[in-house]
PDB file of N, CA and C in Angstrom:
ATOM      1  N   UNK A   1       0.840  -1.179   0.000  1.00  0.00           N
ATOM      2  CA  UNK A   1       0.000   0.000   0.000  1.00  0.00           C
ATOM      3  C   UNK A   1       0.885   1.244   0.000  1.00  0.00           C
ATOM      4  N   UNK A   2       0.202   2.135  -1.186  1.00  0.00           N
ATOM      5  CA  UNK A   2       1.281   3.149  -1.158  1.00  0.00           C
ATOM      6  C   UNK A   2       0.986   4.381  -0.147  1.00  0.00           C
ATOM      7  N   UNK A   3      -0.612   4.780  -0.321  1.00  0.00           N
ATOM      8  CA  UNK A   3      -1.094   5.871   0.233  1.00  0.00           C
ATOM      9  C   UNK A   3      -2.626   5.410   1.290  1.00  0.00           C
ATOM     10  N   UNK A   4      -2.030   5.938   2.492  1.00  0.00           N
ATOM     11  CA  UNK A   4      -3.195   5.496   3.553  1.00  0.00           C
ATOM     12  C   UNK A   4      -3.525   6.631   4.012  1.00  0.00           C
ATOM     13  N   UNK A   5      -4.731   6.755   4.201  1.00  0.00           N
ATOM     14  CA  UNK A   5      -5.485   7.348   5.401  1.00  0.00           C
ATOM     15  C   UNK A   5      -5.759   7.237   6.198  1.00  0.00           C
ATOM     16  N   UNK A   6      -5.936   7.433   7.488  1.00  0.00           N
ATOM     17  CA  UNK A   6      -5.698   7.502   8.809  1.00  0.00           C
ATOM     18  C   UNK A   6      -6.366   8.495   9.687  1.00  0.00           C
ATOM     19  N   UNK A   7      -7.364   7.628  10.004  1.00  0.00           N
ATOM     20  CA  UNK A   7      -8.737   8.769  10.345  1.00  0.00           C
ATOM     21  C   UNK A   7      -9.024   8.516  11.919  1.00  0.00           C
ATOM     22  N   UNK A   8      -9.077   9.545  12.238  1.00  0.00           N
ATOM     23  CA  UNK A   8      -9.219   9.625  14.408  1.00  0.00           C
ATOM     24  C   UNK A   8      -8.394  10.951  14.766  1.00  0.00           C
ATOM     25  N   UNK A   9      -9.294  11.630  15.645  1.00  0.00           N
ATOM     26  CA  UNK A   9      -8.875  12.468  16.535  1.00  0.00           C
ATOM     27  C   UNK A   9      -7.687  12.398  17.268  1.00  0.00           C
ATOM     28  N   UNK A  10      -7.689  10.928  18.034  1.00  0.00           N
ATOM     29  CA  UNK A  10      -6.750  10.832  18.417  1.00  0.00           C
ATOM     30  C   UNK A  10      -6.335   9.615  18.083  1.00  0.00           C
ATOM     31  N   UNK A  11      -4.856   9.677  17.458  1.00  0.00           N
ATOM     32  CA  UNK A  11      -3.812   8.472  17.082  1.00  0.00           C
ATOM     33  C   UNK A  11      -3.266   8.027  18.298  1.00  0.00           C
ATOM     34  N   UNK A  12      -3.357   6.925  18.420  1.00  0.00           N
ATOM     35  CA  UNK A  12      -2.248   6.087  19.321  1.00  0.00           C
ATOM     36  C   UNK A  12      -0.692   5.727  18.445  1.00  0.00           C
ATOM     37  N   UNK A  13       0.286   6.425  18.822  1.00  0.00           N
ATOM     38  CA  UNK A  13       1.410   6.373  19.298  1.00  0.00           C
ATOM     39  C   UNK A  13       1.829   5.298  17.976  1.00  0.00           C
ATOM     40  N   UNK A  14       1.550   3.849  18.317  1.00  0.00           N
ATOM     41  CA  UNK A  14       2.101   2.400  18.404  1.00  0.00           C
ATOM     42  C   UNK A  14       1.165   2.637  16.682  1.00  0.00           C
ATOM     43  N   UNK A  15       0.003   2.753  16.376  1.00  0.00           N
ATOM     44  CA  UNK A  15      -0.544   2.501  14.805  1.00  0.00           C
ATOM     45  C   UNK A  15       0.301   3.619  14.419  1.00  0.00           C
ATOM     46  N   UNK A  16       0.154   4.911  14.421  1.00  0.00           N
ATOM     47  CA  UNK A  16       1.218   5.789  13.545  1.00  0.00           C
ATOM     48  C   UNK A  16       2.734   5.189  12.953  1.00  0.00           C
ATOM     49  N   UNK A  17       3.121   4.587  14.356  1.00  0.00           N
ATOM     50  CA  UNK A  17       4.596   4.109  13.961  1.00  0.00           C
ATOM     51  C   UNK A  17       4.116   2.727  13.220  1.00  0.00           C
ATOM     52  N   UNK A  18       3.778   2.166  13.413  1.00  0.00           N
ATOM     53  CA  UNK A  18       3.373   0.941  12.765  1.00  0.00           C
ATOM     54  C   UNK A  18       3.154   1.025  11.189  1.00  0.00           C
ATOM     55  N   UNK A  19       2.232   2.201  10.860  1.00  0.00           N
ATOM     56  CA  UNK A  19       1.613   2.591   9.467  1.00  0.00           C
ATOM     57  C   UNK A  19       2.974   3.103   8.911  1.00  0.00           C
ATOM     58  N   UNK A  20       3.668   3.953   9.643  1.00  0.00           N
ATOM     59  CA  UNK A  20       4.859   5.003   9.167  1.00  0.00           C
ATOM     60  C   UNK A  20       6.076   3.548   8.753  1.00  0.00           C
ATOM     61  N   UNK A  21       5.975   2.462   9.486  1.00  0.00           N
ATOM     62  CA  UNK A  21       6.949   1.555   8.795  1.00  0.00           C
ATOM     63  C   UNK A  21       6.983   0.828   7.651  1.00  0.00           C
ATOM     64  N   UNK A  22       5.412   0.948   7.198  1.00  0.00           N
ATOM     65  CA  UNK A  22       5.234   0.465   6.296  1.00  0.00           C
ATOM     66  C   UNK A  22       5.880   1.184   5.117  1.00  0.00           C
ATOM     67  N   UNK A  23       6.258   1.897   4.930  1.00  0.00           N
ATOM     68  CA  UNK A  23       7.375   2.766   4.322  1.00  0.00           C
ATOM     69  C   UNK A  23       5.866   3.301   2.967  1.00  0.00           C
ATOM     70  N   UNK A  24       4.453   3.785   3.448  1.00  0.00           N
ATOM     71  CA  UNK A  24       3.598   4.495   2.975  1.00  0.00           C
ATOM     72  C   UNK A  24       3.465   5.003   3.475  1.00  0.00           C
ATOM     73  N   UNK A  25       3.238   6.304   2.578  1.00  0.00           N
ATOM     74  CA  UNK A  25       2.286   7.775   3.195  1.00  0.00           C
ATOM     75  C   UNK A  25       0.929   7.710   3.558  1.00  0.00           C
ATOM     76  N   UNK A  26       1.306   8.144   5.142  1.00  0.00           N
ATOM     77  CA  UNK A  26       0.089   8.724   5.462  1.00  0.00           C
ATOM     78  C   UNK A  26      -0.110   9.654   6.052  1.00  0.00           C
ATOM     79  N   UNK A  27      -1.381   9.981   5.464  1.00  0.00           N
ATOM     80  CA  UNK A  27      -2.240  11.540   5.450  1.00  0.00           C
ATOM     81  C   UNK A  27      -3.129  10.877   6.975  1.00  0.00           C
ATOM     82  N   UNK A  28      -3.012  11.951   7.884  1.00  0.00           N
ATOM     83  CA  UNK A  28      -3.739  11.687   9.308  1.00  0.00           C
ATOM     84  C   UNK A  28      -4.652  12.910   8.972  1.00  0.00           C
ATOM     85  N   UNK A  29      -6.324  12.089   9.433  1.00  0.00           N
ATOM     86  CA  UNK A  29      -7.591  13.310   9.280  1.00  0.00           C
ATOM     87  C   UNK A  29      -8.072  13.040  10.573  1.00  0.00           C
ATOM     88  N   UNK A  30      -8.976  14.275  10.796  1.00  0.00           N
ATOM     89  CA  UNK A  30      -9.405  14.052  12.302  1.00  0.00           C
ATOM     90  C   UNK A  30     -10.791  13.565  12.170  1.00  0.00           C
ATOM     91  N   UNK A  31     -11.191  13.379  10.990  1.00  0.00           N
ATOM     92  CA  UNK A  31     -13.030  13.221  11.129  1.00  0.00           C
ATOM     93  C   UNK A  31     -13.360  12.472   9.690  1.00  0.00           C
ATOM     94  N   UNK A  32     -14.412  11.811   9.957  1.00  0.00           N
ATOM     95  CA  UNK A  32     -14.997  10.779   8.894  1.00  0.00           C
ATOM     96  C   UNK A  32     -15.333  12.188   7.702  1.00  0.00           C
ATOM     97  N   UNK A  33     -15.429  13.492   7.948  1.00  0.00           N
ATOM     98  CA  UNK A  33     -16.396  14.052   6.946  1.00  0.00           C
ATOM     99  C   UNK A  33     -14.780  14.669   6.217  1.00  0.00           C
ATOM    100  N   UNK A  34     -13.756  14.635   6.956  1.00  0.00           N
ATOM    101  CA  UNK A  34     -12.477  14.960   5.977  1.00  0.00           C
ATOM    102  C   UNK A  34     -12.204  14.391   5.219  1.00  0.00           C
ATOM    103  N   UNK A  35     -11.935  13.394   5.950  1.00  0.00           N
ATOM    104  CA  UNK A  35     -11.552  11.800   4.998  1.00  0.00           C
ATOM    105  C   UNK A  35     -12.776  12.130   3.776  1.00  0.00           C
ATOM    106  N   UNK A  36     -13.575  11.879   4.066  1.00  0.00           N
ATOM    107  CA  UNK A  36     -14.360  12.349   2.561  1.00  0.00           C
ATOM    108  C   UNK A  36     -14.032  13.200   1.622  1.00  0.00           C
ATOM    109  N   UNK A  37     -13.676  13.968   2.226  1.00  0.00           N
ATOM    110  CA  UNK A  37     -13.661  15.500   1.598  1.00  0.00           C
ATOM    111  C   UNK A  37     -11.709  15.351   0.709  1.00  0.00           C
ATOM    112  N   UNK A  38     -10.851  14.065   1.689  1.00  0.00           N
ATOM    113  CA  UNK A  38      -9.778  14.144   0.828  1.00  0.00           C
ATOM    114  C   UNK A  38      -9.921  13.366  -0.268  1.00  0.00           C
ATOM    115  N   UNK A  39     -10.437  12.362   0.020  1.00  0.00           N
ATOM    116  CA  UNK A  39     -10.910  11.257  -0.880  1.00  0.00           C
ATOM    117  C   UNK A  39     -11.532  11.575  -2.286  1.00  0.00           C
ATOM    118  N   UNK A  40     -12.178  12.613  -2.208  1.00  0.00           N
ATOM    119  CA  UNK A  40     -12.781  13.314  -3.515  1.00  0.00           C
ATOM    120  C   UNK A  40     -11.505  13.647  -4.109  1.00  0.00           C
ATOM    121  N   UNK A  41     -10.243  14.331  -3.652  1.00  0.00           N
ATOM    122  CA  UNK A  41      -9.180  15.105  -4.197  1.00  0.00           C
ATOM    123  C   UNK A  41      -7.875  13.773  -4.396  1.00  0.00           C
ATOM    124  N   UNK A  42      -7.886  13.031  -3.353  1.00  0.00           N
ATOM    125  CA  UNK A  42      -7.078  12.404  -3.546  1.00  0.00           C
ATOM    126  C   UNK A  42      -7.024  10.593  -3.956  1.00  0.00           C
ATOM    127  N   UNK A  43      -6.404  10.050  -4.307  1.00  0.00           N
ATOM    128  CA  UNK A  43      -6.196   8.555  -4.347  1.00  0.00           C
ATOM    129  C   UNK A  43      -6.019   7.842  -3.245  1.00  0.00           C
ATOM    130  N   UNK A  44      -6.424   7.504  -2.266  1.00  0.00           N
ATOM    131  CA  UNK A  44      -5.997   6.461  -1.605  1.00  0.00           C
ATOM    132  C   UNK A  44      -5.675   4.942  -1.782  1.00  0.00           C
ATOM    133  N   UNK A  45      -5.098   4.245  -1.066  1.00  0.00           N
ATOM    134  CA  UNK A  45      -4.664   2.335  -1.351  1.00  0.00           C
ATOM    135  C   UNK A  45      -6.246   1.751   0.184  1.00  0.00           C
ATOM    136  N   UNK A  46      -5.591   2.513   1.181  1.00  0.00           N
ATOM    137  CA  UNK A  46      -6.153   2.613   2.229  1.00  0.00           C
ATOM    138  C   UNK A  46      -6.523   3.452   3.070  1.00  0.00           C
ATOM    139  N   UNK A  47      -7.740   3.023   3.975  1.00  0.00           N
ATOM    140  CA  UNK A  47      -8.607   3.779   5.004  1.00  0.00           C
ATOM    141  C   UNK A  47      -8.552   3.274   6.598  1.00  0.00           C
ATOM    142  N   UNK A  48      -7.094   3.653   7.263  1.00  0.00           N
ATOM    143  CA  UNK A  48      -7.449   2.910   8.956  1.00  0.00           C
ATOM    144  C   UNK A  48      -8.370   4.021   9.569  1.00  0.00           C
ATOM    145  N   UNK A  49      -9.653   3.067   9.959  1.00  0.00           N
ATOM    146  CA  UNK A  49     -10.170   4.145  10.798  1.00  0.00           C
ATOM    147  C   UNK A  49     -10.032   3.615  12.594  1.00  0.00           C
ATOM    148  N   UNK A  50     -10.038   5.169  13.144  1.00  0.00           N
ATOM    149  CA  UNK A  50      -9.628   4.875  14.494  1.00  0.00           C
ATOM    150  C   UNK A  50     -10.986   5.622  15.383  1.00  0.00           C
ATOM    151  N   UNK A  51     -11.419   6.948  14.784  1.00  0.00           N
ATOM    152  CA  UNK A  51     -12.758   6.911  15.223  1.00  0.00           C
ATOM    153  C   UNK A  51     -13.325   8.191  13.649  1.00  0.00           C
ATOM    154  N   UNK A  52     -14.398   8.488  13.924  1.00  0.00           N
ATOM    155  CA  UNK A  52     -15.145   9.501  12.573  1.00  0.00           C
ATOM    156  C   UNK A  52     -15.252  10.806  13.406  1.00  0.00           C
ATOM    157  N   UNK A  53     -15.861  10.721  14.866  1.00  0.00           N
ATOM    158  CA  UNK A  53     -16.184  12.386  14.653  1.00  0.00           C
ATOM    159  C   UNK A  53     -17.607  12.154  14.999  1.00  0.00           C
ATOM    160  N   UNK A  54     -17.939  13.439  15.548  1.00  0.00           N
ATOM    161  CA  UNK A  54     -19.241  14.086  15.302  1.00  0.00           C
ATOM    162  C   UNK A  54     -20.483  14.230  14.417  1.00  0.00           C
ATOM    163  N   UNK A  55     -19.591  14.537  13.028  1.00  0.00           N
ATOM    164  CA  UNK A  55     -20.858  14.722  11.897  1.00  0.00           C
ATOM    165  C   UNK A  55     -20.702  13.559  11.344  1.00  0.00           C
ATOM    166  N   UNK A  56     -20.183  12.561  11.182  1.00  0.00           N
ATOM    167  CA  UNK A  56     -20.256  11.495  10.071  1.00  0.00           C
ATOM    168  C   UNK A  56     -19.989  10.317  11.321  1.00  0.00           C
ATOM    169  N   UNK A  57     -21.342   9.429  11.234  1.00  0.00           N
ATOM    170  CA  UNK A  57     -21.155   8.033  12.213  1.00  0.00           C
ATOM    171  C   UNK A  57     -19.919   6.972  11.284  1.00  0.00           C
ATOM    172  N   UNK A  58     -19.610   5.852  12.033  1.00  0.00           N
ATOM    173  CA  UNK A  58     -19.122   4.933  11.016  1.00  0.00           C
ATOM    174  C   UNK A  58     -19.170   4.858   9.858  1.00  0.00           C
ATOM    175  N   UNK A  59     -20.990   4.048   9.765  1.00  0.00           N
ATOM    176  CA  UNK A  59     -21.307   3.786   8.194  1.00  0.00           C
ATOM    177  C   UNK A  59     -21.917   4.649   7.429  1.00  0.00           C
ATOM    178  N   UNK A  60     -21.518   6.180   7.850  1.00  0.00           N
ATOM    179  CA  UNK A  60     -21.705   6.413   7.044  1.00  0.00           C
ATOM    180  C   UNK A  60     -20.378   7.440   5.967  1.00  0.00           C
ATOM    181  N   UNK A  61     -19.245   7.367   7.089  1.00  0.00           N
ATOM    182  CA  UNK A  61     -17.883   7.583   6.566  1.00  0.00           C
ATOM    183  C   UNK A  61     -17.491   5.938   5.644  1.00  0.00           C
ATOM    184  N   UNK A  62     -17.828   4.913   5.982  1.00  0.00           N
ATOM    185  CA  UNK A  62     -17.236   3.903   5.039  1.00  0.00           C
ATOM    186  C   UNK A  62     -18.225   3.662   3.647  1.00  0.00           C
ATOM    187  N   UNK A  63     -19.279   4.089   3.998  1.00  0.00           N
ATOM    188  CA  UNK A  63     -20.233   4.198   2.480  1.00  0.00           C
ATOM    189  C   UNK A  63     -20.097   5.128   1.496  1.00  0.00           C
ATOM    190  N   UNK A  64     -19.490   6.220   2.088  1.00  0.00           N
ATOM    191  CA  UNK A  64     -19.043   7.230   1.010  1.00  0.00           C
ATOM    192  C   UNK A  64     -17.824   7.128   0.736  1.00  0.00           C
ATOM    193  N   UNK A  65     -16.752   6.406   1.550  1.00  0.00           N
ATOM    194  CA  UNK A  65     -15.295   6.193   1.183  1.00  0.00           C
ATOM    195  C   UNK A  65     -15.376   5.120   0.055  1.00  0.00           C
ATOM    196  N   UNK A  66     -16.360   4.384   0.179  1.00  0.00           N
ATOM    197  CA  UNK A  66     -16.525   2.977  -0.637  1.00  0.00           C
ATOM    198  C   UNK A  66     -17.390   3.616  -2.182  1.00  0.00           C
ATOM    199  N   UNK A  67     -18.603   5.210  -1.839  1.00  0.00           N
ATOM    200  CA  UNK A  67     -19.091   5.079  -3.625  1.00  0.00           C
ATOM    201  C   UNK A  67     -17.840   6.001  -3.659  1.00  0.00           C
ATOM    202  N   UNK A  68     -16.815   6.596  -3.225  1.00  0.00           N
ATOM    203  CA  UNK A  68     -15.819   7.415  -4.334  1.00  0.00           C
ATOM    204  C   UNK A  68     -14.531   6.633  -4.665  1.00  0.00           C
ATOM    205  N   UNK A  69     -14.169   5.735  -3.836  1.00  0.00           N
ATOM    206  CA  UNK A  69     -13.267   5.053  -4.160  1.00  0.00           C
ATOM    207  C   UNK A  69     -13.540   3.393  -3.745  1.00  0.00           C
ATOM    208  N   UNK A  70     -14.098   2.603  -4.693  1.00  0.00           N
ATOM    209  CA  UNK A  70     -14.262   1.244  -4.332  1.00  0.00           C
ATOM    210  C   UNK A  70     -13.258   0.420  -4.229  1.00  0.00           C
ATOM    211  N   UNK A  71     -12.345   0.681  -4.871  1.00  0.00           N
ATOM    212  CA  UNK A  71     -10.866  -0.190  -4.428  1.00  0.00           C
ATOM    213  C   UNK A  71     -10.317  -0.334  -3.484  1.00  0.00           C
ATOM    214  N   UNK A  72     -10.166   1.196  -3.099  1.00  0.00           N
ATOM    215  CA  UNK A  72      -9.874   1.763  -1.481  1.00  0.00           C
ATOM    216  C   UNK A  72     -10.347   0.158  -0.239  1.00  0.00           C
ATOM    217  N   UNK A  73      -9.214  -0.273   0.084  1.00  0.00           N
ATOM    218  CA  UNK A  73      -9.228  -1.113   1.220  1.00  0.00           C
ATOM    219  C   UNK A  73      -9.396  -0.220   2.907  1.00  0.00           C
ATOM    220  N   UNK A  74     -10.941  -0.493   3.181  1.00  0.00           N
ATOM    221  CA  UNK A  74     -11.276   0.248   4.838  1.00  0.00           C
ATOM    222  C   UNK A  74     -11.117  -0.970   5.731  1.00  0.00           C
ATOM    223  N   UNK A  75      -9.599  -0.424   6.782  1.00  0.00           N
ATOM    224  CA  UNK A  75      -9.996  -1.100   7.995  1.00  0.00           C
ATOM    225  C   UNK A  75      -9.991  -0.300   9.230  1.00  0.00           C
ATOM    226  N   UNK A  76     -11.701  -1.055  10.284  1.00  0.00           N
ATOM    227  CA  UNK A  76     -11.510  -0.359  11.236  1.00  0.00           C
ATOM    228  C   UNK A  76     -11.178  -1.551  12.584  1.00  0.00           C
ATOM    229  N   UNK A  77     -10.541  -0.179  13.321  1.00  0.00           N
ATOM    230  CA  UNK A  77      -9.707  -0.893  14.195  1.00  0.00           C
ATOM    231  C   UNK A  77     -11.086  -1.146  15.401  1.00  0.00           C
ATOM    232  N   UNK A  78     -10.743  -2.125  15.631  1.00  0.00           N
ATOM    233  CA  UNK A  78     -11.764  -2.633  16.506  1.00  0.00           C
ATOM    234  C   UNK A  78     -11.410  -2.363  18.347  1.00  0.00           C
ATOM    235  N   UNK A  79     -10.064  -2.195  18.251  1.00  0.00           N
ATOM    236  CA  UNK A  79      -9.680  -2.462  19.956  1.00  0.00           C
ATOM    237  C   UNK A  79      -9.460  -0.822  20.211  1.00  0.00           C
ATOM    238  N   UNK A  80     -10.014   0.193  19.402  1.00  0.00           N
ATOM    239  CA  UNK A  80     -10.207   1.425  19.516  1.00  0.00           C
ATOM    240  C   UNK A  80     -11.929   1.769  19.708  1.00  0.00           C
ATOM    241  N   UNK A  81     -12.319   2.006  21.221  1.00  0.00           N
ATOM    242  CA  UNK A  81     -13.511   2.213  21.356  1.00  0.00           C
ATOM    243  C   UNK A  81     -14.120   3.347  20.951  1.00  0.00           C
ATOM    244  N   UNK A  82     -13.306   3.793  20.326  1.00  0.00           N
ATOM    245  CA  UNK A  82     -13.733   5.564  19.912  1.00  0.00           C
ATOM    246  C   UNK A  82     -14.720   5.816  18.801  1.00  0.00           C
ATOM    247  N   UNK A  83     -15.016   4.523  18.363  1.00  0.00           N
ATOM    248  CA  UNK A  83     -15.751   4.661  17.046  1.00  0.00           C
ATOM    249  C   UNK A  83     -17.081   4.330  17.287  1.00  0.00           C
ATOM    250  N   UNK A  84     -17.660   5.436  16.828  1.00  0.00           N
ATOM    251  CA  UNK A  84     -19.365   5.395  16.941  1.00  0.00           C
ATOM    252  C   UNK A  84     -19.972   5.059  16.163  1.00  0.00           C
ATOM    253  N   UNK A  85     -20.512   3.715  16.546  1.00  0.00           N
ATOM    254  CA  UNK A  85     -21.328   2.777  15.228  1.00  0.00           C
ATOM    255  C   UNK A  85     -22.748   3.553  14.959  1.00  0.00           C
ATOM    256  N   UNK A  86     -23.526   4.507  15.483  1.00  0.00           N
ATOM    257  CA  UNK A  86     -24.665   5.009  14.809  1.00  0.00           C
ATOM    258  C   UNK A  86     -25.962   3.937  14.778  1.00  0.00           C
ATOM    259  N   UNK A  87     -26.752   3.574  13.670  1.00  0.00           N
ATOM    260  CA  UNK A  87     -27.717   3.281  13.503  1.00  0.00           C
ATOM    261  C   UNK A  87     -27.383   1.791  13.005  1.00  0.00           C
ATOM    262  N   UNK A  88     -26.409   1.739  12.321  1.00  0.00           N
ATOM    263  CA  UNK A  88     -25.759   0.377  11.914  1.00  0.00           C
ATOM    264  C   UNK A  88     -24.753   0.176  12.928  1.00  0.00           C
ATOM    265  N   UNK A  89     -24.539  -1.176  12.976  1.00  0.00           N
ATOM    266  CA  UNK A  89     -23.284  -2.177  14.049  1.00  0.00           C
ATOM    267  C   UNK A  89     -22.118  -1.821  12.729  1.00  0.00           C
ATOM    268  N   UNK A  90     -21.187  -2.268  13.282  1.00  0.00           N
ATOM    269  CA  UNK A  90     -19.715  -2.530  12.516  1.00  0.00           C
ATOM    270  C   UNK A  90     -20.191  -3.818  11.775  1.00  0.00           C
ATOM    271  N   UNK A  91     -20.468  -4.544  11.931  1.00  0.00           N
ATOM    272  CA  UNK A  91     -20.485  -6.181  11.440  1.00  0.00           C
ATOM    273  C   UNK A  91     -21.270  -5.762   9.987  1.00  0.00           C
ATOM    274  N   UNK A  92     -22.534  -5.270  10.257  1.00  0.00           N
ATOM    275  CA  UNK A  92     -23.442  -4.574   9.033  1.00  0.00           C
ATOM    276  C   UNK A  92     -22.539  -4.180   8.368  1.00  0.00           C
ATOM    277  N   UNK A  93     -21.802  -2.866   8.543  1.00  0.00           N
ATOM    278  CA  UNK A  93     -21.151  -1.774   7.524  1.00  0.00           C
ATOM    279  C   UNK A  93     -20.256  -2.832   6.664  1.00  0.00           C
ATOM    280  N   UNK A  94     -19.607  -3.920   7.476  1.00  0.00           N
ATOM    281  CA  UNK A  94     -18.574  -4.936   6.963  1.00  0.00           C
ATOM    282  C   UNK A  94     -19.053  -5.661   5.852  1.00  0.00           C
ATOM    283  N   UNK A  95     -20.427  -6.080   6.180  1.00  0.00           N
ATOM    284  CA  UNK A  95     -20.783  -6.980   5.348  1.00  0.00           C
ATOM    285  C   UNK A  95     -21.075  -6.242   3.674  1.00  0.00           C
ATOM    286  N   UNK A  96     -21.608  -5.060   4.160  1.00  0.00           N
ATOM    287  CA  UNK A  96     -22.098  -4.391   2.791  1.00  0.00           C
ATOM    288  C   UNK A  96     -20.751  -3.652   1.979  1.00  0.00           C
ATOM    289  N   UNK A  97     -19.542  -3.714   2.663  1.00  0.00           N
ATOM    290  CA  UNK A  97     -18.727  -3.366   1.929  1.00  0.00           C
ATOM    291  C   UNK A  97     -17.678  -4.181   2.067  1.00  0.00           C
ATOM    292  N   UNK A  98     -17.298  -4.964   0.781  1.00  0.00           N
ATOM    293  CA  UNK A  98     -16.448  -5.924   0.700  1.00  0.00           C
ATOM    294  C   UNK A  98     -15.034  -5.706   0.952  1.00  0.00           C
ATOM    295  N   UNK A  99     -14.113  -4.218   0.686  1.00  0.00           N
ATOM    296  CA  UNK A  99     -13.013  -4.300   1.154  1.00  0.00           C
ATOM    297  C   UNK A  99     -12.918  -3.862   2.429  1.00  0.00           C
ATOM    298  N   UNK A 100     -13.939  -3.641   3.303  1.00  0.00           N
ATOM    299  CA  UNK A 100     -14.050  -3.273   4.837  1.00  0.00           C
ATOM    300  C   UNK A 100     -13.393  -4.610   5.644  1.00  0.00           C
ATOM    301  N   UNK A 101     -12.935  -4.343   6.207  1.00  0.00           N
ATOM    302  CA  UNK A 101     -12.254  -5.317   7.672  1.00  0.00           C
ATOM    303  C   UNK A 101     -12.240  -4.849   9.059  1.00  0.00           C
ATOM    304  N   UNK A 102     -12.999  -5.652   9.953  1.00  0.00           N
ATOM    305  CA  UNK A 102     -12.128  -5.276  11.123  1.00  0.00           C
ATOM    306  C   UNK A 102     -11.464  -5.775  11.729  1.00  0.00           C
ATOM    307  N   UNK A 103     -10.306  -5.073  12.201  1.00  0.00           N
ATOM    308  CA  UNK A 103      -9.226  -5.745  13.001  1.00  0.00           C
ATOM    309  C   UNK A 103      -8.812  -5.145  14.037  1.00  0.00           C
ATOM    310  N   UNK A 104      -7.934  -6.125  15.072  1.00  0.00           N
ATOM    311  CA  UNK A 104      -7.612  -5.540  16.258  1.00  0.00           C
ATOM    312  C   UNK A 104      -5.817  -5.287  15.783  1.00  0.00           C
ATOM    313  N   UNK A 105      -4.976  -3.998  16.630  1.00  0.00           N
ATOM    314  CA  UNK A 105      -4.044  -3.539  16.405  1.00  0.00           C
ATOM    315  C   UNK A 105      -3.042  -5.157  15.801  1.00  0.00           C
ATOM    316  N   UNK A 106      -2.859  -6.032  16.706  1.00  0.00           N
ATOM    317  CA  UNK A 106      -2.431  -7.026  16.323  1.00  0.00           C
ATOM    318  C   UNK A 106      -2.564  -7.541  14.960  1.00  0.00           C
ATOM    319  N   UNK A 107      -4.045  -8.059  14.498  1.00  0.00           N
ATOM    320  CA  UNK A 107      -4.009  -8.531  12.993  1.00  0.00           C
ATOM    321  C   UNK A 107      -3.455  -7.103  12.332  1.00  0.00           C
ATOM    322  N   UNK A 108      -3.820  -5.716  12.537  1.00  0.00           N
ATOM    323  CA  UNK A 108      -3.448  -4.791  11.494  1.00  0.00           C
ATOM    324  C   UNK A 108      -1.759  -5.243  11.517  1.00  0.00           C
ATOM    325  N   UNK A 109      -1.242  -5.395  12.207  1.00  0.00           N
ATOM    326  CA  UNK A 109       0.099  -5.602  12.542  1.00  0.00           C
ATOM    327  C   UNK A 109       0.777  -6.579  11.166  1.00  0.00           C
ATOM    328  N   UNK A 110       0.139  -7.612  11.876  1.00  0.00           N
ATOM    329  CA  UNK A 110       0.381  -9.059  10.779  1.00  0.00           C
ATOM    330  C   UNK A 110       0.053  -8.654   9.923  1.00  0.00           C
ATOM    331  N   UNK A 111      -1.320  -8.017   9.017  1.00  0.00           N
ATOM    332  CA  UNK A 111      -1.311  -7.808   7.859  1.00  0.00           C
ATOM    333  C   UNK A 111      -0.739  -7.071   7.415  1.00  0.00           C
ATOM    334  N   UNK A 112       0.071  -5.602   7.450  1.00  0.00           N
ATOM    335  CA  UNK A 112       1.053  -5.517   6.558  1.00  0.00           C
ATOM    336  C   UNK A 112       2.354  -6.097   6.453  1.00  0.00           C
ATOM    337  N   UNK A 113       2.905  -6.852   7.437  1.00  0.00           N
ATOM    338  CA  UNK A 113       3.900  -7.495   7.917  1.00  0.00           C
ATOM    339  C   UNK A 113       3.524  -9.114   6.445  1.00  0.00           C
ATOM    340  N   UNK A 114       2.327  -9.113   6.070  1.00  0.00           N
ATOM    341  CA  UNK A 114       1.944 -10.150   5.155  1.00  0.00           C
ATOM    342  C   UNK A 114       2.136  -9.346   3.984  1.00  0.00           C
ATOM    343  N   UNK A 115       1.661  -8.309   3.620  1.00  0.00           N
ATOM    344  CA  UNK A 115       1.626  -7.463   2.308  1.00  0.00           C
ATOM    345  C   UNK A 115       3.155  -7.466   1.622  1.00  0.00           C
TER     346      UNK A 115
END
């Protein structure tokens, strides 16, 4: 993955360095409605989300990350309670969008360590 996004108010420490080793850029946003708003302008590979924000719940930051860029691989981190599932669960948003995953810091770990 060349170019990630990296969405949450607040980053933990340990995913920044983790993402930053992957020797890809990433663009850190503070809110599901940025990430949108870069996503229109820019290309992404990937979407870690860590939480959305205020104006945009979960699904509805991964439904619009998914109609502007469907390739775009979204994973949200699961062992980050910061994320406000809204009206839909996580499991829902997962199912309806096929490159959605969730994972805990660990699998994110292993999976680029697999890539």
């Amino acid at each position: 993955l060349e170019q990630i996004m990296l969405i949450g108010s607040t980053i933990p420490d340990p995913l920044m360095e983790l993402l930053l080793n992957t020797g890809s850029s990433v663009t850190k946003l503070a809110s599901g409605r940025t990430a949108v708003s870069h996503a229109h302008r820019e290309m992404f590979d990937a979407a870690v989300i860590v939480s959305t924000g205020e104006e945009m719940d979960l699904a509805e930051t991964v439904f619009n990350l998914r109609d502007i860029n469907s390739s775009m691989q979204v994973i949200i981190l699961s062992d980050c309670a910061d994320v406000s599932e809204g009206a839909i669960p996580t499991e829902a948003v997962v199912r309806f969008v096929p490159n959605a995953k969730i994972m805990s810091m660990q699998e994110l770990k292993a999976h680029f360590e697999l890539s």
